[in-house]
C-alpha atoms as a PDB file:
ATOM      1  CA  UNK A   1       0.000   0.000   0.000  1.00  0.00           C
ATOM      2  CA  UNK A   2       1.647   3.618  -1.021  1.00  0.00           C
ATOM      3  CA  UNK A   3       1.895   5.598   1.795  1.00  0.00           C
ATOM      4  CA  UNK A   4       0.807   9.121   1.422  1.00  0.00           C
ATOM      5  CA  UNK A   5       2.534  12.426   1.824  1.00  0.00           C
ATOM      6  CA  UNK A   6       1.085  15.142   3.751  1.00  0.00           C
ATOM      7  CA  UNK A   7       4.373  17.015   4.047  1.00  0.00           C
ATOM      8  CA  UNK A   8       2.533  20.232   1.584  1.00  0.00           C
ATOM      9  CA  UNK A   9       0.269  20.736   5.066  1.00  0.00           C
ATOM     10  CA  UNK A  10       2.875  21.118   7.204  1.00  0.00           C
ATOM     11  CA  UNK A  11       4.616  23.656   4.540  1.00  0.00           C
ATOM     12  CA  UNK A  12       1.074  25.300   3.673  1.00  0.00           C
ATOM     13  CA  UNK A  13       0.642  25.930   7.802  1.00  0.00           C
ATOM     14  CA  UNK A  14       4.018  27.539   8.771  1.00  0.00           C
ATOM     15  CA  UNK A  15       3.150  30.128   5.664  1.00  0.00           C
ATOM     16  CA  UNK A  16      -0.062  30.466   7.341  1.00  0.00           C
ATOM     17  CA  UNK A  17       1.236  31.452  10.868  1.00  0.00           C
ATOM     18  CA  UNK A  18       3.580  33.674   9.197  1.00  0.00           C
ATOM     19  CA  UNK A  19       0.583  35.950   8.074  1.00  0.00           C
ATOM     20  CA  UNK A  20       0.378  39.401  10.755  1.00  0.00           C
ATOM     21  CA  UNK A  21      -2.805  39.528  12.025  1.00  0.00           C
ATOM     22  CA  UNK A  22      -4.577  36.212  11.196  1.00  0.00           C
ATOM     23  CA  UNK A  23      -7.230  36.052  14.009  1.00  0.00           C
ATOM     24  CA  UNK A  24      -8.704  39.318  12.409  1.00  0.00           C
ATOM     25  CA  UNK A  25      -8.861  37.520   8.839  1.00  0.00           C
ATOM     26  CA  UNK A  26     -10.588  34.858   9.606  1.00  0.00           C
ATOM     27  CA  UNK A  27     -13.015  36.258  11.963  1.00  0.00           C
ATOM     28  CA  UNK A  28     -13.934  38.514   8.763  1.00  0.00           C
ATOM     29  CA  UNK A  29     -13.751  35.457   6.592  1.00  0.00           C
ATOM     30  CA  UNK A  30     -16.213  33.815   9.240  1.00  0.00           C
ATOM     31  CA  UNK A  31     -18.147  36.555   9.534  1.00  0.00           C
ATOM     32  CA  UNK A  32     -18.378  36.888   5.438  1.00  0.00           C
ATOM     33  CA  UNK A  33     -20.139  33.177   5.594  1.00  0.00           C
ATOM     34  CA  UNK A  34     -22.390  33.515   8.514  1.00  0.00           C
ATOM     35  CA  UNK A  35     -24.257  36.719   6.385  1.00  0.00           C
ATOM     36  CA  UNK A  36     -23.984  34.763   3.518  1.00  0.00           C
ATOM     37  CA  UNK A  37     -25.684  31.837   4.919  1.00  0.00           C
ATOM     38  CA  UNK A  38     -28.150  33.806   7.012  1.00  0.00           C
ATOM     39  CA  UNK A  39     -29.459  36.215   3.786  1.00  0.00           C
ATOM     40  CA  UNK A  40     -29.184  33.158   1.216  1.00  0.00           C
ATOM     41  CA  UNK A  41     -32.537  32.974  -0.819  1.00  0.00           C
ATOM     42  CA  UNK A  42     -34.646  30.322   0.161  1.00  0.00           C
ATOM     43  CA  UNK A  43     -37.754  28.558  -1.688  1.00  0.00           C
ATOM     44  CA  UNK A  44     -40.525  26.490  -0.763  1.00  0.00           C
ATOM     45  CA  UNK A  45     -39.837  22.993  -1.086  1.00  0.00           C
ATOM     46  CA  UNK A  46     -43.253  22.165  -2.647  1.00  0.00           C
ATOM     47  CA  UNK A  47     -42.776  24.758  -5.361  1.00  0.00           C
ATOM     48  CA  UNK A  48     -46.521  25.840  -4.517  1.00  0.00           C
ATOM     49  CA  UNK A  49     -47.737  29.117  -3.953  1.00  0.00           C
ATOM     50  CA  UNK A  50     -48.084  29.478  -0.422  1.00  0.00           C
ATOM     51  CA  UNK A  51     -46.247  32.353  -0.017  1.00  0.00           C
ATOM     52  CA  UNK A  52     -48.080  35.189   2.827  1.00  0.00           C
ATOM     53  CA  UNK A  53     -50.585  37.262   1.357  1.00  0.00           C
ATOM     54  CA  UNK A  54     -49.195  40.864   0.474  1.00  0.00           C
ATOM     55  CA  UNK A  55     -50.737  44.035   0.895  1.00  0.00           C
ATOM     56  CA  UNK A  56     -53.410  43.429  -2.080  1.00  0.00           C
ATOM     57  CA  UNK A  57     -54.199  40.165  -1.171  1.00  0.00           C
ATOM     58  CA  UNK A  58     -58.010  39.416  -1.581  1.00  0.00           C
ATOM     59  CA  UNK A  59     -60.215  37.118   0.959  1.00  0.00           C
ATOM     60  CA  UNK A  60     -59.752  34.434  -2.354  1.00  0.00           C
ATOM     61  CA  UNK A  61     -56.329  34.957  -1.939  1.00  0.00           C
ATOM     62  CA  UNK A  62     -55.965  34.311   1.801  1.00  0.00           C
ATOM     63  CA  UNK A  63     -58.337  31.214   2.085  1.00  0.00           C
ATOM     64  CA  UNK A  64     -56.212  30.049  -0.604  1.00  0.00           C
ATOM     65  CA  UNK A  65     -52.961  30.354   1.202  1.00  0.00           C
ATOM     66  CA  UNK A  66     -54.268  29.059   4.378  1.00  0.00           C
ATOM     67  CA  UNK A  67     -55.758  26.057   2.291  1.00  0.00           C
ATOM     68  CA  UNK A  68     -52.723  25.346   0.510  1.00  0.00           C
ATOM     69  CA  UNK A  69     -50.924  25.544   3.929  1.00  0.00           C
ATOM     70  CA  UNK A  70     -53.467  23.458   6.077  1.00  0.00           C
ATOM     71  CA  UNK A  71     -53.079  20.184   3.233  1.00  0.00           C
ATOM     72  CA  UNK A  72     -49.226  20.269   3.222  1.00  0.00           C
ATOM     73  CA  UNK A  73     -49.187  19.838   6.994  1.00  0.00           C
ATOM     74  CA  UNK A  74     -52.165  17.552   7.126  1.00  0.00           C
ATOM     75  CA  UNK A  75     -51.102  15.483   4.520  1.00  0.00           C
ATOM     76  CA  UNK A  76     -48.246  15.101   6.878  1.00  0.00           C
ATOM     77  CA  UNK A  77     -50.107  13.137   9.884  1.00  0.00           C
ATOM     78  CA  UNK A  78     -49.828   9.728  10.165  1.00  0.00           C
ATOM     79  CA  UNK A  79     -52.255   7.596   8.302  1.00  0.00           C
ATOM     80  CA  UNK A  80     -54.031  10.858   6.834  1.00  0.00           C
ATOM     81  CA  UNK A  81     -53.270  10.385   2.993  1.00  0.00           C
ATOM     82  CA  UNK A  82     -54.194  12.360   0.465  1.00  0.00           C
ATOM     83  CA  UNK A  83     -55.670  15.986   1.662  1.00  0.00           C
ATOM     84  CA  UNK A  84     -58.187  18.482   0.199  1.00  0.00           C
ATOM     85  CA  UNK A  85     -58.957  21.283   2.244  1.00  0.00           C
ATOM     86  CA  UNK A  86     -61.686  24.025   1.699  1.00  0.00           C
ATOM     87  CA  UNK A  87     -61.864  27.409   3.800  1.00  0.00           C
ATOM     88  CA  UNK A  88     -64.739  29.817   4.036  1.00  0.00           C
ATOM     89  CA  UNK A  89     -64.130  33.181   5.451  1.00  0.00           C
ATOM     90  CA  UNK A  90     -66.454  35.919   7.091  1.00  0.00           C
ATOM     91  CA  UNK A  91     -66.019  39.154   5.119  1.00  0.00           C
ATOM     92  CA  UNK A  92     -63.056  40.512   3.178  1.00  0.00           C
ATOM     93  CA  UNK A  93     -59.686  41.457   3.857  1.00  0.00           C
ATOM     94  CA  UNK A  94     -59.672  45.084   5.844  1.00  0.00           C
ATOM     95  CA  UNK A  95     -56.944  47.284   4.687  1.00  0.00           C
ATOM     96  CA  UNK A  96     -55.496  50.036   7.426  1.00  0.00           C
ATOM     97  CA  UNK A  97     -53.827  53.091   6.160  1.00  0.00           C
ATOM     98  CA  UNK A  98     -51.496  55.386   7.129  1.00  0.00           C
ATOM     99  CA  UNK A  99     -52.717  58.731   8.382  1.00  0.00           C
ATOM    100  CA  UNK A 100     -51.336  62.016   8.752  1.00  0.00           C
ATOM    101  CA  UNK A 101     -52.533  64.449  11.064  1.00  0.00           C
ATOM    102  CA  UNK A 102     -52.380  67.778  10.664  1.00  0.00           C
ATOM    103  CA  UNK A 103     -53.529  69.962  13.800  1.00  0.00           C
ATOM    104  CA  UNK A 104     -53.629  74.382  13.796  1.00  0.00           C
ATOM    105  CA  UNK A 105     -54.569  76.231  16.747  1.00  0.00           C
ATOM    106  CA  UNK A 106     -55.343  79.512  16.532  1.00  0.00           C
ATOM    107  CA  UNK A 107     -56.543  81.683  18.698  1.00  0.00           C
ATOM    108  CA  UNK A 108     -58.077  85.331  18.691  1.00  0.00           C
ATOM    109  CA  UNK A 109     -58.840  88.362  21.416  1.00  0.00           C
ATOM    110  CA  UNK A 110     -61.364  90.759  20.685  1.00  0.00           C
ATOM    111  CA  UNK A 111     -61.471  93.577  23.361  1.00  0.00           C
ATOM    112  CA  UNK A 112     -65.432  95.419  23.171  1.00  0.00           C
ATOM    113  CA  UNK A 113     -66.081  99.186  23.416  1.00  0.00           C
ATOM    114  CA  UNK A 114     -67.273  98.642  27.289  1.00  0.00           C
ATOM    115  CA  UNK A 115     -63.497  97.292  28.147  1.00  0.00           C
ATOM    116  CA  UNK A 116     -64.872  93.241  28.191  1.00  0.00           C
ATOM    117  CA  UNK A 117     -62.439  90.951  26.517  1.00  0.00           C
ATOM    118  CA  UNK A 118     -63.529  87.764  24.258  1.00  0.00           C
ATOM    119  CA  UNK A 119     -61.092  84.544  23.305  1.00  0.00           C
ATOM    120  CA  UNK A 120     -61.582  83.024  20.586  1.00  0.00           C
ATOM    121  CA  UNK A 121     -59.828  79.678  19.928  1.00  0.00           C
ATOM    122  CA  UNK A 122     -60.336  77.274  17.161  1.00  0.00           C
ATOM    123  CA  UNK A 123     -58.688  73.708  16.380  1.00  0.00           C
ATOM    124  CA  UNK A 124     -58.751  72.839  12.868  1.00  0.00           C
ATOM    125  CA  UNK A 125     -57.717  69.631  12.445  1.00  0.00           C
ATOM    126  CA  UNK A 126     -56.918  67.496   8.765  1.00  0.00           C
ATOM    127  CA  UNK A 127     -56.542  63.814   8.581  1.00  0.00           C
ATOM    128  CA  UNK A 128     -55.813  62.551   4.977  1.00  0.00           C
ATOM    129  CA  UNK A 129     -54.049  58.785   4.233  1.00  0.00           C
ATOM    130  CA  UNK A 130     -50.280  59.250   3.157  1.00  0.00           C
ATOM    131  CA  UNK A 131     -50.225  58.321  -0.876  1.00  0.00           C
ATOM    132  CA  UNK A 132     -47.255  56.673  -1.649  1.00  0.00           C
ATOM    133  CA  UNK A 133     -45.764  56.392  -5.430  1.00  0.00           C
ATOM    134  CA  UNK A 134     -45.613  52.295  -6.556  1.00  0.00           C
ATOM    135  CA  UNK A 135     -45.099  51.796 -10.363  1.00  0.00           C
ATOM    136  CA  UNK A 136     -46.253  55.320 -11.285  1.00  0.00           C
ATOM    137  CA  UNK A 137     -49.645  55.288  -9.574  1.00  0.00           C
ATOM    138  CA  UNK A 138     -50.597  56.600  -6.595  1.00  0.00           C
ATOM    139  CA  UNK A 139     -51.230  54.181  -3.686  1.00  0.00           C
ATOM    140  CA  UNK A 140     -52.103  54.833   0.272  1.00  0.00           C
ATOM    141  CA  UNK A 141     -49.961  53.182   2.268  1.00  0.00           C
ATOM    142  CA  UNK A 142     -51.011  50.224   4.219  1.00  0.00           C
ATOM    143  CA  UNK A 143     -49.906  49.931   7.898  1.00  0.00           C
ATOM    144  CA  UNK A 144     -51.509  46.559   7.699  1.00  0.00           C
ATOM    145  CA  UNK A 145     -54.306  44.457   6.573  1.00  0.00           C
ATOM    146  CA  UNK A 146     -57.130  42.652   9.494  1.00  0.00           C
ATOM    147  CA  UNK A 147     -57.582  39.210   7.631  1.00  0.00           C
ATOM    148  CA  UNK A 148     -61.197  38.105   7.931  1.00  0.00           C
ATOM    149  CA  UNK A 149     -62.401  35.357  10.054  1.00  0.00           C
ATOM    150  CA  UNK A 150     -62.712  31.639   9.689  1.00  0.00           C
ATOM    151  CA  UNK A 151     -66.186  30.726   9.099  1.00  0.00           C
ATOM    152  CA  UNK A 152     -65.735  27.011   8.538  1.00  0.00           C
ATOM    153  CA  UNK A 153     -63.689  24.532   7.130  1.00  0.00           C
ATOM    154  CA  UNK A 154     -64.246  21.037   5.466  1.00  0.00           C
ATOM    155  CA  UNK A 155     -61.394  18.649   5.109  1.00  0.00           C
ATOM    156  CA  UNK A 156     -61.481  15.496   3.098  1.00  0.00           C
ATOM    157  CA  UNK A 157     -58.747  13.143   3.736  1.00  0.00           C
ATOM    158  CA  UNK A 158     -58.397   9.393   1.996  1.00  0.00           C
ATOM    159  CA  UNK A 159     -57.418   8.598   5.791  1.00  0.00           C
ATOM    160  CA  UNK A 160     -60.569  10.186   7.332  1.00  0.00           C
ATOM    161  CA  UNK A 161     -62.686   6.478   7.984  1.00  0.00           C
ATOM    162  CA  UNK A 162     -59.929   5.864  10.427  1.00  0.00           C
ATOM    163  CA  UNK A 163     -61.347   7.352  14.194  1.00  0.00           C
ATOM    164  CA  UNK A 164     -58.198   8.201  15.544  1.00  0.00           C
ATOM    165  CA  UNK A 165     -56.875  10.181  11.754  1.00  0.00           C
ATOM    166  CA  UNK A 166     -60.040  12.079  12.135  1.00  0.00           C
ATOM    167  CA  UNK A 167     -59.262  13.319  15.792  1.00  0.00           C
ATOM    168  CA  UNK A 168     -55.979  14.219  14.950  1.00  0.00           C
ATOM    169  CA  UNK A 169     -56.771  16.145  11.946  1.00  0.00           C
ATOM    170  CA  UNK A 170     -59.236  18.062  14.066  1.00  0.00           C
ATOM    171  CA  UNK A 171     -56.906  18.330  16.859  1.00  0.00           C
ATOM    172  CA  UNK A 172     -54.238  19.819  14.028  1.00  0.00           C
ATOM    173  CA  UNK A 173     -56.438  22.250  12.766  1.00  0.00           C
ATOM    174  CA  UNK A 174     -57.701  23.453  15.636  1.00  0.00           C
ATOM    175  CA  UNK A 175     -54.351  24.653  17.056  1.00  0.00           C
ATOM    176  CA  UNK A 176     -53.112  26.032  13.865  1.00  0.00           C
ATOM    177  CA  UNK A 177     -56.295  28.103  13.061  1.00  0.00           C
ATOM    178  CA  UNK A 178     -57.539  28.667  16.283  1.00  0.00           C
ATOM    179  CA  UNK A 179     -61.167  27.511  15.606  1.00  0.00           C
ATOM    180  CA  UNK A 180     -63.679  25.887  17.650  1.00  0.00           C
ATOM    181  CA  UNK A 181     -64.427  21.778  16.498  1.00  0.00           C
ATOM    182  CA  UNK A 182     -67.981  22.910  15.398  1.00  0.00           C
ATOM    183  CA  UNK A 183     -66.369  24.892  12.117  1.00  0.00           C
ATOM    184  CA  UNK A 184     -64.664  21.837  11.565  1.00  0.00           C
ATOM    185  CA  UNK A 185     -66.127  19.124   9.252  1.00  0.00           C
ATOM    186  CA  UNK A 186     -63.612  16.040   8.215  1.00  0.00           C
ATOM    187  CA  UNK A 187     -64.812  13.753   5.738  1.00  0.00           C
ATOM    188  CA  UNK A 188     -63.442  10.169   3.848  1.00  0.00           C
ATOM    189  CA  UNK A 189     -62.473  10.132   0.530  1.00  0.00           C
END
């Protein structure tokens, strides 16, 4: 068997502790790959469109996203199989912009022929949303959006006949969406 020779490391080392100031080189080095791997892009690994709901997004939109998200992780549970989820929601999406407000006081003295002196003083006060430029149009801006509530939801798994599937399901969906059992209907495929 050919031994191997290692002697390059040994060379390759004593250059490297030759360098003034190492430590400070490859704490910048480290720090260079920590950002790098902390800000590197990621993607969903499902390639579906369940990204969060922007500023525009529609009540369509959001039960959507929270049915595309509620059959990836249901799918998911033991014994469940193949998941179809439907959400119905209670109004639309509510859209809060910014405001600002513009207050004036002003205030006036009026002295009378008999000596008697009246103050006036008046608030005038304008609120009007702040219009932001997006794409050459002119948009409010949105603080943030109130997403509607969950009015009910019907899930049909392929592992629904199963008693203890079921509960879990229900059990799942209750503590993502916060929703009582009676919105809740879980049918077999």
């Amino acid at each position: 068997m050919a031994k191997m020779d290692f002697s390059f490391l040994n060379d390759w080392f004593a250059k490297l502790k030759k360098v003034k100031h190492i430590e400070i080189y490859a704490v910048v080095i480290l720090a260079i790959l920590v950002l790098a791997i902390w800000f590197w892009p990621t993607s969903n690994d499902s390639g579906d469109a369940t990204s969060i709901p922007n500023s525009t997004t529609t009540a369509a939109e959001y039960a959507e996203y929270l049915e595309n998200k509620l059959e990836k992780v249901l799918s998911r549970i033991s014994g469940a199989g193949e998941v179809t989820c439907m959400v119905t929601l209670d109004g639309e999406v509510q859209l809060v912009p910014a405001y600002s407000d513009d207050e004036r006081n002003s205030s006036t003295e009026n002295t009378t022929s008999s000596g008697t002196t009246n103050k006036t003083e008046t608030t005038n006060s304008n609120r009007e949303p702040i219009i932001i430029n997006v794409n050459g149009s002119n948009e409010p801006l949105i603080l943030y959006q109130i997403m509607p509530d969950i009015k009910g939801i019907v899930i049909v798994a392929s592992g629904a006949n199963d008693v203890r599937v079921k509960l879990d399901i229900l059990k799942a969906v209750q503590a993502l969406l916060a929703v009582e059992s009676s919105q809740i209907e879980i049918f077999a495929k």
